[in-house]
Protein backbone atom coordinates (compact mmCIF):
# COMPACT_ATOMS: atom_id res chain seq x y z
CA UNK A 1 -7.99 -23.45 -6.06
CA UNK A 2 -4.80 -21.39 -6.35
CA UNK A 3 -2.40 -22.58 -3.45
CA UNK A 4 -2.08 -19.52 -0.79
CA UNK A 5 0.84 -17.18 -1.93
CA UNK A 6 3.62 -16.29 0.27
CA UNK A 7 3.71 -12.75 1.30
CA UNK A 8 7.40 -12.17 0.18
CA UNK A 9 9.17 -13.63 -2.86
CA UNK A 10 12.91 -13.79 -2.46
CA UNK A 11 15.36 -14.74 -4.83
CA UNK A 12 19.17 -15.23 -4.77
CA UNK A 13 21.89 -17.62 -4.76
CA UNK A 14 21.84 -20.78 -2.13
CA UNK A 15 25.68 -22.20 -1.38
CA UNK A 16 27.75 -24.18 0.63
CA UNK A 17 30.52 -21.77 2.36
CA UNK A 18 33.92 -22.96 3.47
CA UNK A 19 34.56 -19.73 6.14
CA UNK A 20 37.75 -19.29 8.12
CA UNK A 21 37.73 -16.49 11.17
CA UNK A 22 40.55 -14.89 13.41
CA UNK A 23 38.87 -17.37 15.66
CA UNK A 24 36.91 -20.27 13.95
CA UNK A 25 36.73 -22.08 11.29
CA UNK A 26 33.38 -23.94 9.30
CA UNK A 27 33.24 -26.26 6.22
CA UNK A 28 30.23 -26.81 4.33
CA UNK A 29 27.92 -24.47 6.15
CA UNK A 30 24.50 -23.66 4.29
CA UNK A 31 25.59 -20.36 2.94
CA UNK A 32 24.33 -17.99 -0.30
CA UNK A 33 22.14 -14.79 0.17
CA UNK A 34 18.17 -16.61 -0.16
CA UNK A 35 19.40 -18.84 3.01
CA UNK A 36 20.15 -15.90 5.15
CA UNK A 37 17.57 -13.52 3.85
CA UNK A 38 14.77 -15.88 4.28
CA UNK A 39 16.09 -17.16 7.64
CA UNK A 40 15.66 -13.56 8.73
CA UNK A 41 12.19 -13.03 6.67
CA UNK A 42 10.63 -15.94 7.98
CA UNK A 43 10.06 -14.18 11.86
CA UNK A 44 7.65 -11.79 10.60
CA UNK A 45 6.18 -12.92 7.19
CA UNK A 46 5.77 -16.10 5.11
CA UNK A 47 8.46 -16.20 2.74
CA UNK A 48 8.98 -18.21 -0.68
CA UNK A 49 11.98 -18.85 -1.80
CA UNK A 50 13.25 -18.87 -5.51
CA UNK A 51 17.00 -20.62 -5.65
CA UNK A 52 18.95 -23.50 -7.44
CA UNK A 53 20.52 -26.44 -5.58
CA UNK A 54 22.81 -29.38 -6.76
CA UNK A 55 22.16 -32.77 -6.38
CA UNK A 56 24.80 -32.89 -3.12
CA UNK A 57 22.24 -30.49 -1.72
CA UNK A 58 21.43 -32.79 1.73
CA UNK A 59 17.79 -33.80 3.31
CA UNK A 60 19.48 -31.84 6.28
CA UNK A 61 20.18 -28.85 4.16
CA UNK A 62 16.28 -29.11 3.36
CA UNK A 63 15.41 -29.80 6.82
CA UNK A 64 16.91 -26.56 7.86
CA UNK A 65 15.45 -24.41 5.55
CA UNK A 66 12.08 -25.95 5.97
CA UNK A 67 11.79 -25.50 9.96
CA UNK A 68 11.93 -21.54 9.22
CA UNK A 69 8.33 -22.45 7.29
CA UNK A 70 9.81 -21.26 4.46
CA UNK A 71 7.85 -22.18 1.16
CA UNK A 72 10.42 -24.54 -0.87
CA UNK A 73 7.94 -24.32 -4.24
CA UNK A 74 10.66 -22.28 -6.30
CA UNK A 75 13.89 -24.24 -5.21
CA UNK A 76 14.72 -26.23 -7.97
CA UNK A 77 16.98 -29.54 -7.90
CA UNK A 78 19.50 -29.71 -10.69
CA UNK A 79 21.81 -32.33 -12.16
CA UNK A 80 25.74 -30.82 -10.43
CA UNK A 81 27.01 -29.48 -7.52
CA UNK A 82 25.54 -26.77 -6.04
CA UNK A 83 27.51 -23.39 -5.47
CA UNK A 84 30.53 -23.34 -3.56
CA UNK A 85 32.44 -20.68 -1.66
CA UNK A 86 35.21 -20.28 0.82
CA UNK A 87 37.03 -17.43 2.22
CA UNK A 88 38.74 -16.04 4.99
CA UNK A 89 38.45 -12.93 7.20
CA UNK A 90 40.89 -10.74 8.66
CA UNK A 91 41.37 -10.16 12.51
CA UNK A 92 38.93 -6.80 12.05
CA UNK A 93 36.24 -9.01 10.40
CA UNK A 94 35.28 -6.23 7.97
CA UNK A 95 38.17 -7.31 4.99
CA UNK A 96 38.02 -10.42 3.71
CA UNK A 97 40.03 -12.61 1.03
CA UNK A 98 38.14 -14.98 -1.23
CA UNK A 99 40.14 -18.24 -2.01
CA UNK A 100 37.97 -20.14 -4.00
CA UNK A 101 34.26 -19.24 -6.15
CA UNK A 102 33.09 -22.42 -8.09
CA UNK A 103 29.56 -21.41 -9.50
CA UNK A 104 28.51 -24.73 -10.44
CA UNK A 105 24.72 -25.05 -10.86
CA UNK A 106 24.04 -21.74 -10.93
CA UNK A 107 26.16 -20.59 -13.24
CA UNK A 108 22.72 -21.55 -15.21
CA UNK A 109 20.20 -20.20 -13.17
CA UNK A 110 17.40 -18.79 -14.65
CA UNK A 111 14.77 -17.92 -12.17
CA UNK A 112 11.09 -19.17 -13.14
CA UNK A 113 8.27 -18.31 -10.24
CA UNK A 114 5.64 -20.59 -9.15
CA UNK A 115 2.55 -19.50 -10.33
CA UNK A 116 1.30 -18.67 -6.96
CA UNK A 117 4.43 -16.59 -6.10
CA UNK A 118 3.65 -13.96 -9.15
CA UNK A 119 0.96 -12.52 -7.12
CA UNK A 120 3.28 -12.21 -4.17
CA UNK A 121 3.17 -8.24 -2.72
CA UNK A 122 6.43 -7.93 -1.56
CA UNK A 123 9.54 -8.71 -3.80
CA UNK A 124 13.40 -8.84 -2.81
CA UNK A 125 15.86 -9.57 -5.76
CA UNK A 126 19.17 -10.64 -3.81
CA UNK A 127 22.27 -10.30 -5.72
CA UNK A 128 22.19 -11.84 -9.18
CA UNK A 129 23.11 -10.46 -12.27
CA UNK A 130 20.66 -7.44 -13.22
CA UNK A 131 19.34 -9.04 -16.36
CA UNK A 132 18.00 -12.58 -13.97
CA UNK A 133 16.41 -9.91 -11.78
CA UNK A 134 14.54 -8.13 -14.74
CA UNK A 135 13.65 -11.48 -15.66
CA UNK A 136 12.15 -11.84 -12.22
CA UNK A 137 9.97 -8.64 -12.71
CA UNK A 138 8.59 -9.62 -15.30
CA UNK A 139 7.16 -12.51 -14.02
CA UNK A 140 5.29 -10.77 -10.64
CA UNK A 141 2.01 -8.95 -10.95
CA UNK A 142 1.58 -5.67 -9.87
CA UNK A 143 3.92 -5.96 -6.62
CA UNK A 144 3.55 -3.46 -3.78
CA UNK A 145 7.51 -3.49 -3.38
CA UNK A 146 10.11 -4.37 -5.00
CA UNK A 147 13.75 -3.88 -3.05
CA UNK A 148 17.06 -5.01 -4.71
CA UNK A 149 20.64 -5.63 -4.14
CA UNK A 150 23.81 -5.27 -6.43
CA UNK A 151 27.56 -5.56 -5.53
CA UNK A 152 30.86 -4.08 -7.28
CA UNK A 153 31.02 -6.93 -10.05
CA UNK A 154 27.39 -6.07 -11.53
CA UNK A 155 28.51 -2.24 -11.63
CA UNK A 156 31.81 -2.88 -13.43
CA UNK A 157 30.37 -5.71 -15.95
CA UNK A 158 26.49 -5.29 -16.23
CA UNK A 159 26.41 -1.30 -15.48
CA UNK A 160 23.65 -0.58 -18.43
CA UNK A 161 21.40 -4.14 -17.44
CA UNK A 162 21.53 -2.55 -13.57
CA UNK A 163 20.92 1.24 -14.44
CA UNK A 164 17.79 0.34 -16.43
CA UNK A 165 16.08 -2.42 -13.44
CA UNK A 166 17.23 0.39 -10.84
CA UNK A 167 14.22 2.99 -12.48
CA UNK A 168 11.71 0.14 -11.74
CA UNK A 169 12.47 -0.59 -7.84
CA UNK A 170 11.05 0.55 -5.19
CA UNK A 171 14.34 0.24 -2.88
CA UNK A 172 17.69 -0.15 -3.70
CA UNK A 173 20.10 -1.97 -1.36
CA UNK A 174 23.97 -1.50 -1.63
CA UNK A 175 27.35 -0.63 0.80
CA UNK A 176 28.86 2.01 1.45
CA UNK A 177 31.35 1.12 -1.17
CA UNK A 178 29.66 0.39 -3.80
CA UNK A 179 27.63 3.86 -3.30
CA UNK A 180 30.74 5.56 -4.13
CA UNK A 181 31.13 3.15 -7.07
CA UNK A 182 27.70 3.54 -8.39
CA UNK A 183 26.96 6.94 -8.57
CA UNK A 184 30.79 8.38 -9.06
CA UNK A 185 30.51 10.55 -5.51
CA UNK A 186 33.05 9.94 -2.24
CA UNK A 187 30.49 11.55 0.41
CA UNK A 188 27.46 9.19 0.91
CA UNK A 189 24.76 12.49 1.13
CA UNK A 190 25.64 13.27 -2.32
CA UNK A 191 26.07 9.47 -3.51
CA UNK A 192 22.92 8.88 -2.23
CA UNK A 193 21.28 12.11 -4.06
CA UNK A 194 22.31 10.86 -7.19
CA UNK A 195 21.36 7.07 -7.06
CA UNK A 196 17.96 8.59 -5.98
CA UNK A 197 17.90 10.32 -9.25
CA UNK A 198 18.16 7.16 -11.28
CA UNK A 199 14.55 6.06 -9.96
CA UNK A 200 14.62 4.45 -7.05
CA UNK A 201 11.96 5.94 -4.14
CA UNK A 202 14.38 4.65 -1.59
CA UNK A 203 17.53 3.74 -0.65
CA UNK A 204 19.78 1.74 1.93
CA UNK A 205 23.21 2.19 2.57
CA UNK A 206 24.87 -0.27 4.63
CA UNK A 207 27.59 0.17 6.35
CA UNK A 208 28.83 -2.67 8.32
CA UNK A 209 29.39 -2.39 11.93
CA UNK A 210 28.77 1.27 11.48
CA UNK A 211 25.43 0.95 11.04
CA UNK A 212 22.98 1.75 7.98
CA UNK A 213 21.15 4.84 6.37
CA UNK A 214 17.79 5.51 4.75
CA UNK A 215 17.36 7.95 2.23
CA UNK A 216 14.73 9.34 0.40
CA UNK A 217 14.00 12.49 -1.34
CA UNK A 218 12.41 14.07 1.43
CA UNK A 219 14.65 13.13 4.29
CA UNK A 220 17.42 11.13 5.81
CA UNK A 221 17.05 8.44 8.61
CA UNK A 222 20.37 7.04 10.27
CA UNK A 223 20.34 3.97 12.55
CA UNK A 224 23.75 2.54 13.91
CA UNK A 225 24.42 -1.53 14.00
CA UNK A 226 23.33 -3.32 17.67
CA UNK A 227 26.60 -3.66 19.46
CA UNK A 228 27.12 -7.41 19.32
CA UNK A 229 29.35 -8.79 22.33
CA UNK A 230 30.94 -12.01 19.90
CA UNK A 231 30.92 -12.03 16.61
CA UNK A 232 31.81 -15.38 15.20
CA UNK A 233 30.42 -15.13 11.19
CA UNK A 234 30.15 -12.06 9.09
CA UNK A 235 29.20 -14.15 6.20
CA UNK A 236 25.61 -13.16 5.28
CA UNK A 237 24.85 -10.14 7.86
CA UNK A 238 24.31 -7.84 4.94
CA UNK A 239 21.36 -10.90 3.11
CA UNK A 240 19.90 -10.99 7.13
CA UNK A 241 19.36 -7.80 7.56
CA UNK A 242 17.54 -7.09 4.12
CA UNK A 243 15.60 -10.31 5.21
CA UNK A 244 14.78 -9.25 8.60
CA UNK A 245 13.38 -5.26 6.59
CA UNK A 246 11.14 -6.62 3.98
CA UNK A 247 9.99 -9.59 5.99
CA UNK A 248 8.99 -6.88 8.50
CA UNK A 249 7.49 -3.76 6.01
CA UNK A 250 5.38 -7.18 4.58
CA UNK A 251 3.67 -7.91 8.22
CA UNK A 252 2.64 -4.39 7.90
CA UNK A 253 1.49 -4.29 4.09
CA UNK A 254 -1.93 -2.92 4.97
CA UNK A 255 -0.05 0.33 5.46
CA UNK A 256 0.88 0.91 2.02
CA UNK A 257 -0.97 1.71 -1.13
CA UNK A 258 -0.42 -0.62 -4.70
CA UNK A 259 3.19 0.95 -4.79
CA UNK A 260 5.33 2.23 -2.24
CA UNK A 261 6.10 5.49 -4.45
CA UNK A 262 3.05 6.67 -2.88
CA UNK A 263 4.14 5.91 0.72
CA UNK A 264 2.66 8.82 3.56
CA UNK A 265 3.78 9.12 6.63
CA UNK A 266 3.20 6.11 8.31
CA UNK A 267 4.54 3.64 5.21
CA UNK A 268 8.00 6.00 6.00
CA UNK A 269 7.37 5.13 9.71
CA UNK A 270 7.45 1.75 8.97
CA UNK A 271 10.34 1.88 7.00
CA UNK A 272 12.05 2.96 10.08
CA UNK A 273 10.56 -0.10 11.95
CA UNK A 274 11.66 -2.33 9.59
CA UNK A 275 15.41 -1.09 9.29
CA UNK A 276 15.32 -1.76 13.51
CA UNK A 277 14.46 -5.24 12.84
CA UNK A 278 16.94 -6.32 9.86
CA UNK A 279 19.71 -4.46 12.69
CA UNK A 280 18.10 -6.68 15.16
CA UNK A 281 17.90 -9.99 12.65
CA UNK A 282 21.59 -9.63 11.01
CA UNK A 283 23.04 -8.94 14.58
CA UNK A 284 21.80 -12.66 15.30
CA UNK A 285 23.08 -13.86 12.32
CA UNK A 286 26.54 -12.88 13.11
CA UNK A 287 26.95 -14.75 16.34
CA UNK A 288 27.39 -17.80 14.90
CA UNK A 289 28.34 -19.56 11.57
CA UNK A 290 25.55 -20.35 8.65
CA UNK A 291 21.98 -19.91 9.52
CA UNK A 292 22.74 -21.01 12.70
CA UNK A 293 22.24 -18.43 15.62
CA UNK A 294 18.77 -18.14 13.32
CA UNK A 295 17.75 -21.37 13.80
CA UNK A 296 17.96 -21.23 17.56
CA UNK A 297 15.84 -17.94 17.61
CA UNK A 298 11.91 -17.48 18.64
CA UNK A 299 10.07 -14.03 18.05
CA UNK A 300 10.22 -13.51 21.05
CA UNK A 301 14.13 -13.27 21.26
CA UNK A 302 13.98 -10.80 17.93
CA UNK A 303 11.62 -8.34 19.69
CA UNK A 304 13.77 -8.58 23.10
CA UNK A 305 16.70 -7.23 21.50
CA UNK A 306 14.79 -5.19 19.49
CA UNK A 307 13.71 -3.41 22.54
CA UNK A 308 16.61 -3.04 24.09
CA UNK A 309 18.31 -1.37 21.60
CA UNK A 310 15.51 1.44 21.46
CA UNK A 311 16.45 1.65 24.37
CA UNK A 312 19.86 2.35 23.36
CA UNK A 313 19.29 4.81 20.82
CA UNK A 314 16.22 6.26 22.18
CA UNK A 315 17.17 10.41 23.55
C-alpha cells in the first residue's frame, strides 16, 4: 500500500541563521523558509517537507522538526554543510543588513518528491529559484492549490523562468516591495491589477507590521498584522505566516473544487480565514528566535489569539 500522503507539500530552503537584534543576539538557530513555514503548517494540517540538509545538520535539529509531526520523507542528507546565514537588524526591525550568505549544500538542490507527496492537494513553493519550483510542478498530480513565493533577486536574475511558473499558480505570495518591482507600478491597487493579469487567481501582499492584502479580480480583502507586545526575531515571519494560510485553507479542502480558479463564495471565505491564522501563526513566530515561540505553542494558544484579534478588528 501507498504510505498516507501529507495534505500539504512544502518546499524551500532549511538553514542555520546567525541573527543579531537591537536587543538579542542567536547563533546557529534552525532557520530557512520550510522550517518556519511548516512549523506554522503543522497546527492545522499534516505537512511534508521537501528540503536539503548538510551533514552538521544535528539529531536535535531533527528532533525539532519532528515534534511538529512534520513528515521528514523529502529531507534529504547530503555530503557538506548545510546553508548558512547571518544578519543583523536595525533598531525598527523592518531593515536589515546581511553580513554573510554561504549556500553550501543547496547551492545543488534539486527538489525530487516522494512518491506519496505527488498526490499531495495543497502545494507551497517557498522561495527558490523559479526554474526548481517548475521542477516541483511537474512532479505533483493534479493539485488543488498551488501558492508561491519570490523575492527581488529572482525578479532581477530569473524574470522570464518566474513570469512563465506565475500563469500556473493558484496564489502568488510577495512584499510590498517587490510588488512594485514585479509589475513596474508604485501604488499596490494597480501593482496588484497587473500581477493578476499575468495568471495568478490570487494574490498576497505582505506588508510587514502593516499588515497584508488579498486580491483577486473580483475584490480586495485587507487585514492588518496582530499587534505583538515584544518582538524579539523577525527572521521568518513572512515563511510563518504563508505556513500558518495554506496549512489552514488545507484543513478546509473539502470546500474547494479540483482547482481553486473555480473558488465560490465560501473557498473566498476561507481565504479570509486562512490569512487570520498565518497573522495569528507569524505573530508567534516573532516573539522569539528560530522556531522557537512555535515549539512552545498548542492549538489551543493559535485559536486564543486568533479570537482575540477578531475581536480587534471586528466593527
Amino acid at each position: 500500500m501507498m504510505p498516507s500522503k501529507p495534505e500539504i507539500v512544502i518546499v524551500g530552503s532549511l538553514a542555520f541563521d546567525d541573527v543579531a537584534t537591537p536587543f538579542a543576539a542567536r547563533k546557529n538557530a534552525l532557520g530557512g523558509s520550510v522550517s518556519f513555514a511548516c512549523a506554522a503548517a503543522s497546527f492545522f494540517s499534516r505537512c511534508g517537507m521537501v528540503a536539503v540538509a548538510g551533514a552538521d545538520f544535528s539529531r536535535a535539529s531533527l528532533n525539532k522538526l519532528k515534534r511538529f509531526g512534520i513528515d521528514l520523507s523529502g529531507l534529504k542528507i547530503a555530503k557538506g554543510k548545510t546553508f548558512r546565514w547571518s544578519g543583523v537588524y536595525e533598531k525598527d526591525f523592518n531593515n536589515r543588513r546581511t553580513l554573510s550568505t554561504k549556500l553550501n549544500v543547496f547551492e545543488s538542490f534539486r527538489p525530487e518528491l516522494p512518491a506519496k507527496y505527488r498526490r499531495s492537494p495543497f502545494l507551497f513553493l517557498a522561495n527558490i529559484a523559479p526554474a526548481l519550483q517548475a521542477h516541483v510542478m511537474e512532479q505533483v498530480d493534479a493539485p488543488r492549490f498551488v501558492m508561491v513565493d519570490t523575492m527581488d533577486l529572482w525578479i532581477n536574475t530569473a524574470r522570464s523562468d518566474l513570469l512563465k511558473l506565475i500563469k500556473k499558480v493558484d496564489l502568488l505570495l510577495l512584499n510590498d516591495s517587490e510588488a512594485r518591482h514585479l509589475s513596474g507600478a508604485h501604488h499596490l491597487v494597480t501593482a496588484a491589477r497587473r500581477l493578476l493579469k499575468l495568471g495568478p487567481r490570487y494574490l498576497i501582499i505582505k506588508k510587514g507590521e502593516h499588515g497584508s492584502m488579498l486580491i483577486s479580480r473580483e475584490n480586495i480583502f485587507l487585514l492588518p498584522a496582530f499587534p505583538v507586545d515584544n518582538v524579539i526575531d523577525p527572521t521568518g515571519a513572512g515563511d510563518a505566516f504563508a505556513g500558518g494560510f495554506i496549512g489552514y485553507l488545507a484543513a478546509r479542502k473539502n470546500l474547494f473544487d479540483s482547482t481553486m480558479r473555480k473558488a465560490g463564495p465560501q473557498a473566498l471565505s476561507a481565504l479570509r480565514q486562512a490569512m487570520i491564522y498565518g497573522t495569528i501563526t507569524a505573530s508567534f513566530a516573532v516573539e522569539a528566535f528560530s522556531i522557537d515561540r512555535l515549539s512552545a505553542l498548542t492549538p489551543r494558544d493559535v485559536n486564543m489569539r486568533a479570537a482575540e484579534f477578531l475581536r480587534m478588528v471586528k466593527t
